[in-house]
N, C-alpha and C. Protein backbone atom coordinates (compact mmCIF):
# COMPACT_ATOMS: atom_id res chain seq x y z
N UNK A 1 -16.48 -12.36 36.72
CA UNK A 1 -15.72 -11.85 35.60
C UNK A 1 -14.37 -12.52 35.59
N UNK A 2 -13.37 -12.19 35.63
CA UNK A 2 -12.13 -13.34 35.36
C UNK A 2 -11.53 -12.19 35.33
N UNK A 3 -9.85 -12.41 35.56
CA UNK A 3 -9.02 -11.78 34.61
C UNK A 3 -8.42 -11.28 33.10
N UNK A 4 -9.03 -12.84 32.64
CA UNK A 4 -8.75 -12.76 31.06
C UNK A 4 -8.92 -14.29 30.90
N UNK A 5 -8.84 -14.51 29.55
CA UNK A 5 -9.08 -16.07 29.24
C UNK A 5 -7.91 -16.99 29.64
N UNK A 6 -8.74 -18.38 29.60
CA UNK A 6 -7.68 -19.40 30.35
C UNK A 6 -7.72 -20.71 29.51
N UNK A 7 -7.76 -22.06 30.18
CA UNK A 7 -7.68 -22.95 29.68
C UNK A 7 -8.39 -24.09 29.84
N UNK A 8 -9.02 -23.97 30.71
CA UNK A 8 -9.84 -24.60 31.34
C UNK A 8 -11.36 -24.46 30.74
N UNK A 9 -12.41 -25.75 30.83
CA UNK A 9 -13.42 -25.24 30.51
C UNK A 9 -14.25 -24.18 30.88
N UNK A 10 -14.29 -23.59 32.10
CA UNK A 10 -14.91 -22.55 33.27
C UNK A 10 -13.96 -21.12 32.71
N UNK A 11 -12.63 -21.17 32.06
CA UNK A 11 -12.35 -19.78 32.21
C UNK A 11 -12.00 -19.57 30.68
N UNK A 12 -12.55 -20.90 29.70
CA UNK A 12 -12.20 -20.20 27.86
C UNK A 12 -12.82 -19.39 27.21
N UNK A 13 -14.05 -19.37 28.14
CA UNK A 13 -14.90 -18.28 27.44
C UNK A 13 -15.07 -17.46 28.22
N UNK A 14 -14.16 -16.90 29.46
CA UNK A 14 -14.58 -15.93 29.92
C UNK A 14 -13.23 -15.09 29.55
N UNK A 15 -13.21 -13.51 29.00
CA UNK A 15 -12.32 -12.32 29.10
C UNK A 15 -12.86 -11.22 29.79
N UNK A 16 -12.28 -10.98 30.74
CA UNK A 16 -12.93 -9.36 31.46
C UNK A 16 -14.67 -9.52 31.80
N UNK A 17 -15.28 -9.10 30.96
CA UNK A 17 -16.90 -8.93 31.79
C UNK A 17 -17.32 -9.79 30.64
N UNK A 18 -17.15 -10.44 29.66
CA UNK A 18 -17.44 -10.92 28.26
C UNK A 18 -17.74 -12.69 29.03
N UNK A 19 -18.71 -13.81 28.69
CA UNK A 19 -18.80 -14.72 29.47
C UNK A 19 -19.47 -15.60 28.38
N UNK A 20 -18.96 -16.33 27.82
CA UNK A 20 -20.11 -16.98 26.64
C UNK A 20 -21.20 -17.64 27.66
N UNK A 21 -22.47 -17.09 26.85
CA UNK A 21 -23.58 -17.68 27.56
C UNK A 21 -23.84 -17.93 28.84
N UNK A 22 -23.44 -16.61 29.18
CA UNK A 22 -23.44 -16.23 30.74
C UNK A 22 -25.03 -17.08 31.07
N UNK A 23 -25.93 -16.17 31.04
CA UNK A 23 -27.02 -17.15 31.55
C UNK A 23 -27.37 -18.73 32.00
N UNK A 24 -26.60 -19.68 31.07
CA UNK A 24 -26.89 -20.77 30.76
C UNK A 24 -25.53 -21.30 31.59
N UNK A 25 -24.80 -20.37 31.98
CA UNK A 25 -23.51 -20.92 33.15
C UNK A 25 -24.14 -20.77 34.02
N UNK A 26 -25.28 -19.63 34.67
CA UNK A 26 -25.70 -19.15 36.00
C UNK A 26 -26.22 -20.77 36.35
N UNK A 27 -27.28 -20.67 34.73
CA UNK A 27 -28.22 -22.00 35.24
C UNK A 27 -27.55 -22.95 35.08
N UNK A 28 -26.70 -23.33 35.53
CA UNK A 28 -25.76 -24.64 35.34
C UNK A 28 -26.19 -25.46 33.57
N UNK A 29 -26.79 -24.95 33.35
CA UNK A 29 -26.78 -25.81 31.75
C UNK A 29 -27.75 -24.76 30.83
N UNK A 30 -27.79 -25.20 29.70
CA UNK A 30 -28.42 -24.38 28.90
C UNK A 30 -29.75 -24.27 28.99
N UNK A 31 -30.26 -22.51 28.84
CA UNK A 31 -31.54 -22.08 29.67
C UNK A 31 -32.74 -22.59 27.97
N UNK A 32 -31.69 -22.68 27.12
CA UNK A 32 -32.72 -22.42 25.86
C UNK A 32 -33.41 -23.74 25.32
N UNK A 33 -32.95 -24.69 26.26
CA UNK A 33 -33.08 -26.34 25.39
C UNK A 33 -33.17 -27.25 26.75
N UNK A 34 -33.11 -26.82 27.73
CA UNK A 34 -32.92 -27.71 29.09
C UNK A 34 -32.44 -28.49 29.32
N UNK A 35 -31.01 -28.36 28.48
CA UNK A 35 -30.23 -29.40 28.72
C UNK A 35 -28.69 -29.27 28.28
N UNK A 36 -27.95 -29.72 28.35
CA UNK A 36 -26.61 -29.83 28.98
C UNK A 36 -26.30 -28.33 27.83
N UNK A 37 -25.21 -27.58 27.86
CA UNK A 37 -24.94 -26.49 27.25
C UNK A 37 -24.42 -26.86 25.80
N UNK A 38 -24.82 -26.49 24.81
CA UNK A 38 -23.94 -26.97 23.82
C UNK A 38 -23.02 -26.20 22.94
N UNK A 39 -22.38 -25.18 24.18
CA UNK A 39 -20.95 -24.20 23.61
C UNK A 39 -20.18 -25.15 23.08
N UNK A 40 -19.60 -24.55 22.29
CA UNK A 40 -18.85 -25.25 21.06
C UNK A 40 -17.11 -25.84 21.86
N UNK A 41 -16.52 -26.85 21.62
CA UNK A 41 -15.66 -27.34 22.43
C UNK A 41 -15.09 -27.40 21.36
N UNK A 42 -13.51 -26.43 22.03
CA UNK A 42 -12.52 -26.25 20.69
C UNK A 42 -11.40 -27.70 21.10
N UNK A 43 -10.48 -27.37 19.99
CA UNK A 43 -9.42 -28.60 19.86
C UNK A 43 -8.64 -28.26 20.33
N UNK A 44 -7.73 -28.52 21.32
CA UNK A 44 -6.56 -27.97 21.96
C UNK A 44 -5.84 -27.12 21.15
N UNK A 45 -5.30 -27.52 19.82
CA UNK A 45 -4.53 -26.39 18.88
C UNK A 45 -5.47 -25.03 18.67
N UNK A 46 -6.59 -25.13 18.78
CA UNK A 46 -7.22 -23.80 19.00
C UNK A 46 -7.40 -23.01 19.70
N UNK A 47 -7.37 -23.71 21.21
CA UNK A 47 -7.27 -23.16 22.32
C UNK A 47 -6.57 -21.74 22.44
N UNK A 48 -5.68 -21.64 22.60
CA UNK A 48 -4.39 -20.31 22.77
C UNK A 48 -5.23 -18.97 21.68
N UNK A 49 -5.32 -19.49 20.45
CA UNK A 49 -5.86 -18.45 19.45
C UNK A 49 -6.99 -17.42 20.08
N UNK A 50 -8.09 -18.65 20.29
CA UNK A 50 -9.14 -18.42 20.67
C UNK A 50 -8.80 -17.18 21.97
N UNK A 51 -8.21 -17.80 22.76
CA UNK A 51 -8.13 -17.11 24.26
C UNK A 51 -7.29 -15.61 23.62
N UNK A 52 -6.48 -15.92 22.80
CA UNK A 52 -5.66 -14.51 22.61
C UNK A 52 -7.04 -13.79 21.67
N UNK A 53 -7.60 -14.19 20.90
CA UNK A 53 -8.68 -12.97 20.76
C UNK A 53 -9.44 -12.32 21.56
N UNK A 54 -10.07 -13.22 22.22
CA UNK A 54 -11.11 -13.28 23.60
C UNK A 54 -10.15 -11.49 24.61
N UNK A 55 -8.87 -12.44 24.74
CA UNK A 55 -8.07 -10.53 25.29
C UNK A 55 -8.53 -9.93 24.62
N UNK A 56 -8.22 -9.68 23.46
CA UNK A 56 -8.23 -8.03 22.17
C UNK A 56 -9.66 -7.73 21.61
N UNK A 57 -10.85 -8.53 22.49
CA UNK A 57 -12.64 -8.10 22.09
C UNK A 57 -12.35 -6.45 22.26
N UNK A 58 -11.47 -6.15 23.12
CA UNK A 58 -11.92 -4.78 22.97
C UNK A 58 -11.27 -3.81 22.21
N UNK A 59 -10.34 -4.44 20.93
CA UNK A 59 -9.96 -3.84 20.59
C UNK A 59 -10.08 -3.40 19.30
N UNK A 60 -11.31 -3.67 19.10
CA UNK A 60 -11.69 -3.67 17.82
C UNK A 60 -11.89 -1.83 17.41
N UNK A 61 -11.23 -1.70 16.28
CA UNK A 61 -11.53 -0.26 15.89
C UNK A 61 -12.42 0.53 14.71
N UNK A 62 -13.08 1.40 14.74
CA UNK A 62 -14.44 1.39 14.19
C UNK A 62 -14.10 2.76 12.85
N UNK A 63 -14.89 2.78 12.46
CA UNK A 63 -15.09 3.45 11.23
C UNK A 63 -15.78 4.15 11.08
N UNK A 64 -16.57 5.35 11.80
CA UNK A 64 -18.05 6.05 11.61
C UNK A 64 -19.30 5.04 11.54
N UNK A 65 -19.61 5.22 10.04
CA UNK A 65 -21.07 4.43 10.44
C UNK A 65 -20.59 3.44 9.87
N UNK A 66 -19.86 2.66 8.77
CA UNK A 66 -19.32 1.72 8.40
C UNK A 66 -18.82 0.64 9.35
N UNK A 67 -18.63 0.63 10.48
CA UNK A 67 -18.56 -0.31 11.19
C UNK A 67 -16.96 -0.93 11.29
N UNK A 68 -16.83 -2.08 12.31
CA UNK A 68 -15.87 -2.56 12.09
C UNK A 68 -14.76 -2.76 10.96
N UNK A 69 -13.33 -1.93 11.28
CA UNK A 69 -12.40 -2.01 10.15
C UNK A 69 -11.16 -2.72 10.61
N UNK A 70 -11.14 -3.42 12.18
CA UNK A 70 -10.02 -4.51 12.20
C UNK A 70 -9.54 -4.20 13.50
N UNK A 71 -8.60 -4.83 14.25
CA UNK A 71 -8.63 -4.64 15.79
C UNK A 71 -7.32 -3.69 15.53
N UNK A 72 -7.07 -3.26 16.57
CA UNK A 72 -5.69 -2.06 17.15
C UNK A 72 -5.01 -3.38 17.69
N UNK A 73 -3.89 -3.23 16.78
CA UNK A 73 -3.23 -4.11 16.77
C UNK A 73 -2.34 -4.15 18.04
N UNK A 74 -1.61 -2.58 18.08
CA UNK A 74 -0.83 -2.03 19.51
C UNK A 74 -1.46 -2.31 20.62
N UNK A 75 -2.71 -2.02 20.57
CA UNK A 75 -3.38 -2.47 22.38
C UNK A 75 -3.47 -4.25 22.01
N UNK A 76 -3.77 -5.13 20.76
CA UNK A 76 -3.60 -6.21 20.71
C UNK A 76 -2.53 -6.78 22.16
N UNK A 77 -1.47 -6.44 20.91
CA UNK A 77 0.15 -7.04 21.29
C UNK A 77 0.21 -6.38 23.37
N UNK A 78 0.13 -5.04 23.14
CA UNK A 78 0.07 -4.74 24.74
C UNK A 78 -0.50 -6.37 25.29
N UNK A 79 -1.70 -6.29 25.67
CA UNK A 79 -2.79 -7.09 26.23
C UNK A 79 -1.95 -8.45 26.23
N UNK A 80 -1.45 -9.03 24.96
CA UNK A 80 -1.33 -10.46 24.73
C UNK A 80 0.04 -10.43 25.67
N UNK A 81 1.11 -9.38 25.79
CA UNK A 81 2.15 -9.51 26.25
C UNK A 81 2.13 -9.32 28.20
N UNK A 82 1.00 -9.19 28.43
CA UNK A 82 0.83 -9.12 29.95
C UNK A 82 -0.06 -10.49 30.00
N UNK A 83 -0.48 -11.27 28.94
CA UNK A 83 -0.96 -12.09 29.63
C UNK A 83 -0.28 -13.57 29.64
N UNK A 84 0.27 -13.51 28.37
CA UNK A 84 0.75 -14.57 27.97
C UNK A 84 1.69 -15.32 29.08
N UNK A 85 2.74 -14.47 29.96
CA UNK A 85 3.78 -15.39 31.14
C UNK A 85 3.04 -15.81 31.92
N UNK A 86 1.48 -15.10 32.25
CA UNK A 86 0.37 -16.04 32.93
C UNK A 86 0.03 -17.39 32.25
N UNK A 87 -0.20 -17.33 31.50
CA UNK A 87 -0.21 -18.66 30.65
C UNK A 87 0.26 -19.87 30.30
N UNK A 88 1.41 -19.18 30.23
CA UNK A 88 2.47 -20.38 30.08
C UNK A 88 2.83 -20.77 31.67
N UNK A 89 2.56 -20.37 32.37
CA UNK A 89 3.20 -20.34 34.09
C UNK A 89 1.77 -21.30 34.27
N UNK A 90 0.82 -21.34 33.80
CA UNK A 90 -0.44 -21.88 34.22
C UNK A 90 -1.01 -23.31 33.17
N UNK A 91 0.05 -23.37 32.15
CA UNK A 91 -0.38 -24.00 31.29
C UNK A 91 1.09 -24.48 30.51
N UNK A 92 1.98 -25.11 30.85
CA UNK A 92 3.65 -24.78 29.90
C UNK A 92 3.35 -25.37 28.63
N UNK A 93 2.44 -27.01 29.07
CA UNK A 93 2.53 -27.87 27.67
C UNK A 93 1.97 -26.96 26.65
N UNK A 94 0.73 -26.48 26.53
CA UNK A 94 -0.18 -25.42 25.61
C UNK A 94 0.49 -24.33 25.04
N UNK A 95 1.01 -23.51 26.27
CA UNK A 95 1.35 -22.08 25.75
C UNK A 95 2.95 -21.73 26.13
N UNK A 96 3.75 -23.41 26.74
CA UNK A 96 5.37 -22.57 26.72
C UNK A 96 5.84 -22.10 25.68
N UNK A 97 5.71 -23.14 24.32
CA UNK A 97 6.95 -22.21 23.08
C UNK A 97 5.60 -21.15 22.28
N UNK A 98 3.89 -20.75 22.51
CA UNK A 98 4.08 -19.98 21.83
C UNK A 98 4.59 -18.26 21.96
N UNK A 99 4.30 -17.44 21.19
CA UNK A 99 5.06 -16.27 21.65
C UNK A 99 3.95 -15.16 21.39
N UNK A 100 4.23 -13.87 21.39
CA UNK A 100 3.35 -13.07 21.07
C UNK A 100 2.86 -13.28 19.40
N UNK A 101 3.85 -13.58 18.74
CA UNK A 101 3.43 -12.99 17.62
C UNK A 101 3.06 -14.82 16.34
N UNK A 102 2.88 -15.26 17.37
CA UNK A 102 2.02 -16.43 17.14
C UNK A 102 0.83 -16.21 17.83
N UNK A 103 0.55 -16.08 18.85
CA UNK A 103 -0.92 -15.34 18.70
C UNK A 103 -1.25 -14.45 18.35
N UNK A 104 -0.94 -13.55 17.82
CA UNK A 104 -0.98 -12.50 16.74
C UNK A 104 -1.64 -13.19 15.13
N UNK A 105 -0.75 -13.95 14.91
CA UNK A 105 -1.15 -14.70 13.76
C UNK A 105 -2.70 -15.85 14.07
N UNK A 106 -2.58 -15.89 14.71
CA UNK A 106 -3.79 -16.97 15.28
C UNK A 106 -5.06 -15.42 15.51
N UNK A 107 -4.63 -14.53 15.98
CA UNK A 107 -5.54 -13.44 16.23
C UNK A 107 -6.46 -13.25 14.61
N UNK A 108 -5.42 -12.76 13.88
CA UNK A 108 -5.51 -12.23 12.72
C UNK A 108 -6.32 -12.97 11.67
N UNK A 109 -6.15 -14.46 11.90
CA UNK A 109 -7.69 -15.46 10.97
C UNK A 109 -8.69 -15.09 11.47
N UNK A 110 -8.68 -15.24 13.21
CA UNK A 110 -10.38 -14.34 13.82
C UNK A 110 -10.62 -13.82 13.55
N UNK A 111 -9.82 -12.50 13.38
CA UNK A 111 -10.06 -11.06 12.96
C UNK A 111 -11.05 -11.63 11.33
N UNK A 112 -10.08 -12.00 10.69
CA UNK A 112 -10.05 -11.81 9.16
C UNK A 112 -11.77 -12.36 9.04
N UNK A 113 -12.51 -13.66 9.66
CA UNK A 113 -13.34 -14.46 10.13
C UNK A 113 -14.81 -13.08 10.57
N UNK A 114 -13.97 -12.73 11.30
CA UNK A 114 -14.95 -11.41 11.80
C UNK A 114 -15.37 -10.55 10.73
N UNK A 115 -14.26 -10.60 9.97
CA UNK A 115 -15.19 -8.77 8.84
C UNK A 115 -15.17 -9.68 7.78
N UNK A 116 -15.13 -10.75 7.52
CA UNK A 116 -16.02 -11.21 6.52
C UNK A 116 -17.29 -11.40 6.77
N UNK A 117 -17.58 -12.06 7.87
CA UNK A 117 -19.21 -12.02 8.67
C UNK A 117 -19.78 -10.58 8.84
N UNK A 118 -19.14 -10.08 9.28
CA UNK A 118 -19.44 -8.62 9.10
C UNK A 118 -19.93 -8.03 7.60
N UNK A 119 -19.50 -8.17 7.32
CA UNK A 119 -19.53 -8.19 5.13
C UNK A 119 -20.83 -8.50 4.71
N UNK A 120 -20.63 -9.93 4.96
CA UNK A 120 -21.55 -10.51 4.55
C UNK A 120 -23.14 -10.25 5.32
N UNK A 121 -22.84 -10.29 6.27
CA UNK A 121 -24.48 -9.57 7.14
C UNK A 121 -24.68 -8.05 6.72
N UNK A 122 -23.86 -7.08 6.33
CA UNK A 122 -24.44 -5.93 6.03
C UNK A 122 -25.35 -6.33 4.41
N UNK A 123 -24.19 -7.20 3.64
CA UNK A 123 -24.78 -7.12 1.98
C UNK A 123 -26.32 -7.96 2.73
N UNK A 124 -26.70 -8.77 3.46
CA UNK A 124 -27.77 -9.48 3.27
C UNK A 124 -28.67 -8.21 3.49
N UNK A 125 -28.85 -7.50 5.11
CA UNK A 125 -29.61 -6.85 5.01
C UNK A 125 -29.48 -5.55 3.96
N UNK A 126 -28.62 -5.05 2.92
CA UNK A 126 -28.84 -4.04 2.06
C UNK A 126 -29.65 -4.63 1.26
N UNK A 127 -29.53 -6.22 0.67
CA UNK A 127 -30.41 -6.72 -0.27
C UNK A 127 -31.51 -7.08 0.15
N UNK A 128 -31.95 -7.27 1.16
CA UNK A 128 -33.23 -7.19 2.02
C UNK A 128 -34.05 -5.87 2.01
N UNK A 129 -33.06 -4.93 2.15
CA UNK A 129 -33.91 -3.46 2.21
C UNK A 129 -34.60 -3.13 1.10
């Protein structure tokens, strides 16, 4: 499990117990195609965003049966502000000048990214039903 996300290829997709394609890390490469993994490799300017969402997976806050209505922003900012002097202490070129509330803003396209997918997969299966 990790502490939280990093920068490195081994720790960008890992936050807390969350592991992209855990399996296909166990098996040193991807279990579904037998061959090299083909997780998606972000651009350095994406990097930081990415990792500051990856913190706030759990902060997503729910709605009854309606589902996802947008992350808690307060446990957001908490989370990003204990991790971030790790970051920059581990990473200066990447993450010295940004701040909380630049990953906040970098959070908030994910977010926005998320409940449109969200949206859009409920209307498919209502028009399916």
């Amino acid at each position: 499990a990790g502490a939280g996300p990093g920068i490195g290829d081994a720790k960008l997709w890992a936050s807390g117990d969350i592991t992209y394609c855990r399996e296909c890390r166990k098996a040193g490469g991807c279990v579904a195609v037998g061959v090299e993994c083909p997780e998606p490799r972000l651009l350095p300017d994406a990097q930081p965003g990415v990792a500051a969402f990856l913190a706030c997976h759990t902060q997503w806050q729910y709605a009854g049966m309606g589902g996802r209505t947008g992350l808690r922003y307060e446990g957001c900012i908490a989370l990003l502000e204990s991790y971030l002097p790790r970051w920059q202490a581990d990473d200066p070129p990447t993450w010295g000048a940004l701040t909380v509330a630049d990953l906040m803003e970098q959070v908030q396209v994910i977010e926005s990214a998320m409940l449109t997918a969200d949206n859009e997969i409920a209307s498919a299966r209502k028009a399916a039903a």
